[in-house]
N, C-alpha and C. Protein backbone atom coordinates (compact mmCIF):
# COMPACT_ATOMS: atom_id res chain seq x y z
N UNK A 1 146.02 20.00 -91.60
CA UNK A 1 146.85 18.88 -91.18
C UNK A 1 146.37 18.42 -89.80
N UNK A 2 145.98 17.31 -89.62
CA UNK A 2 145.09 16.32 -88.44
C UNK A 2 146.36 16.49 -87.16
N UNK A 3 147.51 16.20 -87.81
CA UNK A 3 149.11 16.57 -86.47
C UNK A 3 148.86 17.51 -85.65
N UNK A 4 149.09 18.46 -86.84
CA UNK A 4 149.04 20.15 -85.73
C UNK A 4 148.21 20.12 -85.12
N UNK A 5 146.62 20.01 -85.80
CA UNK A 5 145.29 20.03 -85.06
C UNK A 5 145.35 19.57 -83.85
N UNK A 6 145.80 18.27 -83.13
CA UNK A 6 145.88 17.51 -82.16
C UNK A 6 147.14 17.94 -81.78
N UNK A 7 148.49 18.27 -82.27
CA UNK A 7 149.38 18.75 -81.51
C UNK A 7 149.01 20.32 -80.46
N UNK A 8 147.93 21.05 -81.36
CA UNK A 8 147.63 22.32 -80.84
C UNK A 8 146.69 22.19 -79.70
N UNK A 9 146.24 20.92 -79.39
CA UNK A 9 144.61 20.33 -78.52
C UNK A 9 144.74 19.51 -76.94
N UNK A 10 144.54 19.97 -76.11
CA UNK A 10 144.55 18.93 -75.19
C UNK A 10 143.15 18.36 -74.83
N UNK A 11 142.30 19.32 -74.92
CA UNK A 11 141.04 18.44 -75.16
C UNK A 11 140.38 18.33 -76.51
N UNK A 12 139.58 16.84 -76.15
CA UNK A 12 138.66 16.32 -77.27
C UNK A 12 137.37 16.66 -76.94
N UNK A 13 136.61 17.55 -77.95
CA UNK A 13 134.98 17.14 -77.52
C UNK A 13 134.21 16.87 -78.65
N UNK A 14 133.56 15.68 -78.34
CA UNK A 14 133.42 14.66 -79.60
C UNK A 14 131.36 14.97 -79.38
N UNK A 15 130.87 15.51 -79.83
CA UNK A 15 129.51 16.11 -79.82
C UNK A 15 128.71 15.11 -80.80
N UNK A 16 129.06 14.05 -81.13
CA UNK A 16 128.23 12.99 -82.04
C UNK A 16 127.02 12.58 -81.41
N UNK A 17 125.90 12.91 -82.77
CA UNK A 17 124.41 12.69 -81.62
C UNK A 17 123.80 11.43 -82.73
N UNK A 18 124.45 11.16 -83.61
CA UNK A 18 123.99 9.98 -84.86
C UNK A 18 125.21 8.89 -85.29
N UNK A 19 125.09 7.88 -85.64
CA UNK A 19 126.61 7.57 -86.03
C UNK A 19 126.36 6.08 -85.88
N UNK A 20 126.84 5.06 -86.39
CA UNK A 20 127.38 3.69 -85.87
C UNK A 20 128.58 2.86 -85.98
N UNK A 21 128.53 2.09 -85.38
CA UNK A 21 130.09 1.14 -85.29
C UNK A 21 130.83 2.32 -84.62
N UNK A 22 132.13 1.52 -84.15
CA UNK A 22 133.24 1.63 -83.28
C UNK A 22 133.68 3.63 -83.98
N UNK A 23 133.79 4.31 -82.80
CA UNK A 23 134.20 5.69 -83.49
C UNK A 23 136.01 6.30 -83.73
N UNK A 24 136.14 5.83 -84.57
CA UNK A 24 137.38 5.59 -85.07
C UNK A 24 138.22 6.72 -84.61
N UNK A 25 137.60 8.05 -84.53
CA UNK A 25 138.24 9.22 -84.48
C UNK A 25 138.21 10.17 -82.80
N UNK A 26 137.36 9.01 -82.28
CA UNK A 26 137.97 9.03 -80.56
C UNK A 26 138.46 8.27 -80.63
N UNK A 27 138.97 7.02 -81.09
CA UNK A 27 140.27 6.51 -80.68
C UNK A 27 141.34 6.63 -80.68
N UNK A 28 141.34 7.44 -81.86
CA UNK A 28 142.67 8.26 -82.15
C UNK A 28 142.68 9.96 -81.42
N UNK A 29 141.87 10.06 -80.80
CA UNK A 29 142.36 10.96 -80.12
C UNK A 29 143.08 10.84 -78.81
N UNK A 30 141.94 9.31 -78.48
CA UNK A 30 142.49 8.72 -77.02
C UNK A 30 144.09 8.45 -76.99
N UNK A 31 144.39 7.75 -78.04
CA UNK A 31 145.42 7.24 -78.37
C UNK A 31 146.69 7.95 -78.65
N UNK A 32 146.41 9.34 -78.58
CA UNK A 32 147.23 10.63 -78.84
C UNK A 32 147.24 11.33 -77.36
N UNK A 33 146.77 10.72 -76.06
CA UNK A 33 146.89 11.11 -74.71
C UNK A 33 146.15 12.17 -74.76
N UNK A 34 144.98 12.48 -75.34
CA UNK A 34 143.78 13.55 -75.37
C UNK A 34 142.86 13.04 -74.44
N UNK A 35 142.32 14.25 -73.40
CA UNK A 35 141.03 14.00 -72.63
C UNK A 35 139.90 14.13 -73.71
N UNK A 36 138.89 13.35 -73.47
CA UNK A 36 138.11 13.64 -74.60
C UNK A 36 136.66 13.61 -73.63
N UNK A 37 136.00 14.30 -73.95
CA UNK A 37 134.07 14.28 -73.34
C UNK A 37 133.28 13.93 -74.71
N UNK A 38 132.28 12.86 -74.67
CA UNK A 38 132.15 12.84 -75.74
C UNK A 38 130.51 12.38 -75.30
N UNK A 39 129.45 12.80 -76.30
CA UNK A 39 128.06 12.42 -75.89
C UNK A 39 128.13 10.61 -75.96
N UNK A 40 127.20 9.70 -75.18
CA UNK A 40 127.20 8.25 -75.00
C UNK A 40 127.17 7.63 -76.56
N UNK A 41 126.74 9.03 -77.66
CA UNK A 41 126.38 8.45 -79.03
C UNK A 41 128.00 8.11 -79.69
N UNK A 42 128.52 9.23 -78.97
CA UNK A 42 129.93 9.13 -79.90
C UNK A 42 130.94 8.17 -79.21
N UNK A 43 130.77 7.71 -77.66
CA UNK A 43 131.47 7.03 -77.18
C UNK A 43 130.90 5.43 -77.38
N UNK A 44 129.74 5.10 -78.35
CA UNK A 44 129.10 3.84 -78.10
C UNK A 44 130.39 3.11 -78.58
N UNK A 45 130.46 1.68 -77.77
CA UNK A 45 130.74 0.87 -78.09
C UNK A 45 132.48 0.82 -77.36
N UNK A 46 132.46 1.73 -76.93
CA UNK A 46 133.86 2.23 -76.11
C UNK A 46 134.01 1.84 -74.54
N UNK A 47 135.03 1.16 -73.86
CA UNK A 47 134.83 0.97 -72.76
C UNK A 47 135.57 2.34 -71.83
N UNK A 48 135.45 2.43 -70.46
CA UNK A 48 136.11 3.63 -69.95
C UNK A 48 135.29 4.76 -69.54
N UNK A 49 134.32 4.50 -69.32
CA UNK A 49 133.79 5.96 -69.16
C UNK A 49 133.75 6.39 -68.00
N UNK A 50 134.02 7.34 -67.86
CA UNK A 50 134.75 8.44 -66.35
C UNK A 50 136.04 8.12 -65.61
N UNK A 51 136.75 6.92 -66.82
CA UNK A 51 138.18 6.86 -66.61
C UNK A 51 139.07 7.20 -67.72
N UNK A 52 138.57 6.53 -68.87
CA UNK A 52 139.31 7.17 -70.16
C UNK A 52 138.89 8.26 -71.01
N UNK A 53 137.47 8.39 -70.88
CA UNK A 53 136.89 9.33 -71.39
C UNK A 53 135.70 10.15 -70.42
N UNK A 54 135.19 11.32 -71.01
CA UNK A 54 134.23 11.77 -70.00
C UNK A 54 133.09 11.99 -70.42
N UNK A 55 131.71 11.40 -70.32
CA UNK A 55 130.50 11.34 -70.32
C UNK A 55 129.80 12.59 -70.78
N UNK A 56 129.04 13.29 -71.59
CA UNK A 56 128.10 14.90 -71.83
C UNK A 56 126.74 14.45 -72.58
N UNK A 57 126.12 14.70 -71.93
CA UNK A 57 124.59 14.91 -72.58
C UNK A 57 124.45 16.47 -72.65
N UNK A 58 124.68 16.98 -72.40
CA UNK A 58 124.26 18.15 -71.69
C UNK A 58 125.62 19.60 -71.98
N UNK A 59 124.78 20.76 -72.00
CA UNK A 59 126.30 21.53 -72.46
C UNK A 59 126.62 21.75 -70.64
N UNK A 60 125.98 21.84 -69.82
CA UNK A 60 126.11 21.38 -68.33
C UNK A 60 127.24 20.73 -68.07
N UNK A 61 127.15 19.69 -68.53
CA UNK A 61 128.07 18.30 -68.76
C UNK A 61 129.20 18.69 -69.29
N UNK A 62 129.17 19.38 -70.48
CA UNK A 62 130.56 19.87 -70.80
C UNK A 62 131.34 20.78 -69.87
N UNK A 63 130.80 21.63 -69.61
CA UNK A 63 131.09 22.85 -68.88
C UNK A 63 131.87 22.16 -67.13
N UNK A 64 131.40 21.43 -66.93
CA UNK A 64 131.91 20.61 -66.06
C UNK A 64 132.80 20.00 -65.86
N UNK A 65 132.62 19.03 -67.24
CA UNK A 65 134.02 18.24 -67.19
C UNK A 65 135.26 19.26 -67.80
N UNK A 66 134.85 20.17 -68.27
CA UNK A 66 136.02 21.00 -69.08
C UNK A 66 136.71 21.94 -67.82
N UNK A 67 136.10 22.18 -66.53
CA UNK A 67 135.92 23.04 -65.27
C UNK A 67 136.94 21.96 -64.63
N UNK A 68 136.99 20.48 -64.16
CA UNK A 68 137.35 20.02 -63.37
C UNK A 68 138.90 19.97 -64.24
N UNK A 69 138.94 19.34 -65.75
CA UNK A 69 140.28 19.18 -66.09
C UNK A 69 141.04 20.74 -66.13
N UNK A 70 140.53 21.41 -66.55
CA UNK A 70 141.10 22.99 -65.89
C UNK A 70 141.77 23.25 -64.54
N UNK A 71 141.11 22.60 -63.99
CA UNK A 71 141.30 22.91 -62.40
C UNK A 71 142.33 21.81 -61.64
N UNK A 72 142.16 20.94 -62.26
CA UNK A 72 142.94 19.28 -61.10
C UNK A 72 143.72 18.61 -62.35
N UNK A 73 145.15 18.93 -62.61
CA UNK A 73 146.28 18.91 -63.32
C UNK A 73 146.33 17.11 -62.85
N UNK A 74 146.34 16.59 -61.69
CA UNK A 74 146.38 15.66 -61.84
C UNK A 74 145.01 14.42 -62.04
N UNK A 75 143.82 14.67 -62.31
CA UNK A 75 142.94 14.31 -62.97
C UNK A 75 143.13 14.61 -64.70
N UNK A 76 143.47 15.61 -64.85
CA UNK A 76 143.51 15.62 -66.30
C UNK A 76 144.35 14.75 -67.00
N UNK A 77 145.42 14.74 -65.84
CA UNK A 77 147.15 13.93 -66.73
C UNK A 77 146.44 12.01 -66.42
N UNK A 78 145.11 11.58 -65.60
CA UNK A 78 145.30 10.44 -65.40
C UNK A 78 143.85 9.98 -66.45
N UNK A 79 143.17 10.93 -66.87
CA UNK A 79 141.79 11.00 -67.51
C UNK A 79 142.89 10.55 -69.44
N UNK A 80 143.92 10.79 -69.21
CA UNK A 80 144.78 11.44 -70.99
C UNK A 80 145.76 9.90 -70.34
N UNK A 81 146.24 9.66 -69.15
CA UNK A 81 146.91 8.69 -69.71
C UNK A 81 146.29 7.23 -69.41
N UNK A 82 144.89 7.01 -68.97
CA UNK A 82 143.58 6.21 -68.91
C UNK A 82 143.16 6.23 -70.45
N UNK A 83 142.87 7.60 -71.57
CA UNK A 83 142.70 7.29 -72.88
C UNK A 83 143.58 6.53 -73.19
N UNK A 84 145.26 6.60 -73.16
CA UNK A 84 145.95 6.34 -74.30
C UNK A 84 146.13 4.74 -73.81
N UNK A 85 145.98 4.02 -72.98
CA UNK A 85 146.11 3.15 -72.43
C UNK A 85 145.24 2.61 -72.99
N UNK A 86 143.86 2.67 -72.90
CA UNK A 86 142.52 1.80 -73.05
C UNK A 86 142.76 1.85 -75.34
N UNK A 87 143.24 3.03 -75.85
CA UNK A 87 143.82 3.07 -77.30
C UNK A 87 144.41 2.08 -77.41
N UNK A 88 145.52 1.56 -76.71
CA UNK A 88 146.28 0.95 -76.82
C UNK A 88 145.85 -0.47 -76.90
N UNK A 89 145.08 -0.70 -75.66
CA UNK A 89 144.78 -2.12 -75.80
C UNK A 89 143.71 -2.93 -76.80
N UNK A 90 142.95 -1.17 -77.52
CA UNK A 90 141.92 -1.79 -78.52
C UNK A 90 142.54 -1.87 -79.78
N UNK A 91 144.21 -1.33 -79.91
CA UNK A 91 144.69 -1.63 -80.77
C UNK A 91 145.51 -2.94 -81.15
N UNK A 92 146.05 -3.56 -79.76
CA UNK A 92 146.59 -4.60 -79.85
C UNK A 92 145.45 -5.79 -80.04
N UNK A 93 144.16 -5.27 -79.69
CA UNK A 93 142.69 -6.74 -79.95
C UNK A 93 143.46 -6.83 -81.29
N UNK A 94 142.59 -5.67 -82.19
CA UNK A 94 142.90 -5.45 -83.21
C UNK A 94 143.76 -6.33 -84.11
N UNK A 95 145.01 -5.76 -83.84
CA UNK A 95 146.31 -6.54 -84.45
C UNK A 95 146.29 -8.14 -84.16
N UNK A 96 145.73 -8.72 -82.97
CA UNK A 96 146.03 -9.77 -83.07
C UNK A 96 144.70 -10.28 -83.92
N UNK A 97 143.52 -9.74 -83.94
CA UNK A 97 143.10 -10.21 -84.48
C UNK A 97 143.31 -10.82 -86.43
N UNK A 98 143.81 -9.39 -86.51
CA UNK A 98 144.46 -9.34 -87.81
C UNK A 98 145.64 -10.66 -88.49
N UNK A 99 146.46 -10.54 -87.31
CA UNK A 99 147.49 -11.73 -87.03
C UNK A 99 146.90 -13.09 -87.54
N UNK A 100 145.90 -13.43 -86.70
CA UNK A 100 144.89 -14.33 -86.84
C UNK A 100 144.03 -14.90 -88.11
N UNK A 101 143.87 -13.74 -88.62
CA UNK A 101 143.31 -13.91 -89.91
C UNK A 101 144.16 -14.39 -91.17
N UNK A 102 145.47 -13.60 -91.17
CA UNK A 102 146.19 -13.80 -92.05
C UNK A 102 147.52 -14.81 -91.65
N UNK A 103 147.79 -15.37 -90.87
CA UNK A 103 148.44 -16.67 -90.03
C UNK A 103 147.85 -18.37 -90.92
């Protein structure tokens, strides 16, 4: 069950090294107030980076960003409510676009 999974999670690490179009399943993590680190492959096409989400090439990179949200409670709470925010507004494009179509 995808709930629990993300109810049990405060971080996202989205390790996508192939893939195209918009990544549906960081948005919904964003959108669920999850910090997420995700390689530039899995974040393409996503705006936010080192505000809504956090940047990894590197397991360096992970280890880092997973070190600072560990450590600075209030970076983590503004990195999770920077995701759900930037979710939000790619959901309302979205809808209006939808609106639009069928109007």
């Amino acid at each position: 069950d995808l709930k629990k999974v993300y109810d049990l999670s405060d971080i996202v690490i989205n390790p996508l090294t192939v893939g195209t179009g918009l990544k549906i399943k960081m948005i919904e993590a964003m959108g669920l107030s999850k910090a997420v680190i995700s390689t530039k492959m899995g974040a393409e096409g996503i705006d936010g980076r080192d505000r809504a989400y956090l940047p990894a090439e590197s397991s360096n990179d992970y280890l880092d960003h997973l070190n600072k949200l560990f450590q600075d409670h209030h970076y983590y709470r503004n990195i999770c409510s920077n995701a759900r925010e930037l979710a939000g507004t790619y959901n309302r494009q979205i809808t209006d676009q939808l609106m639009q179509i069928f109007q």
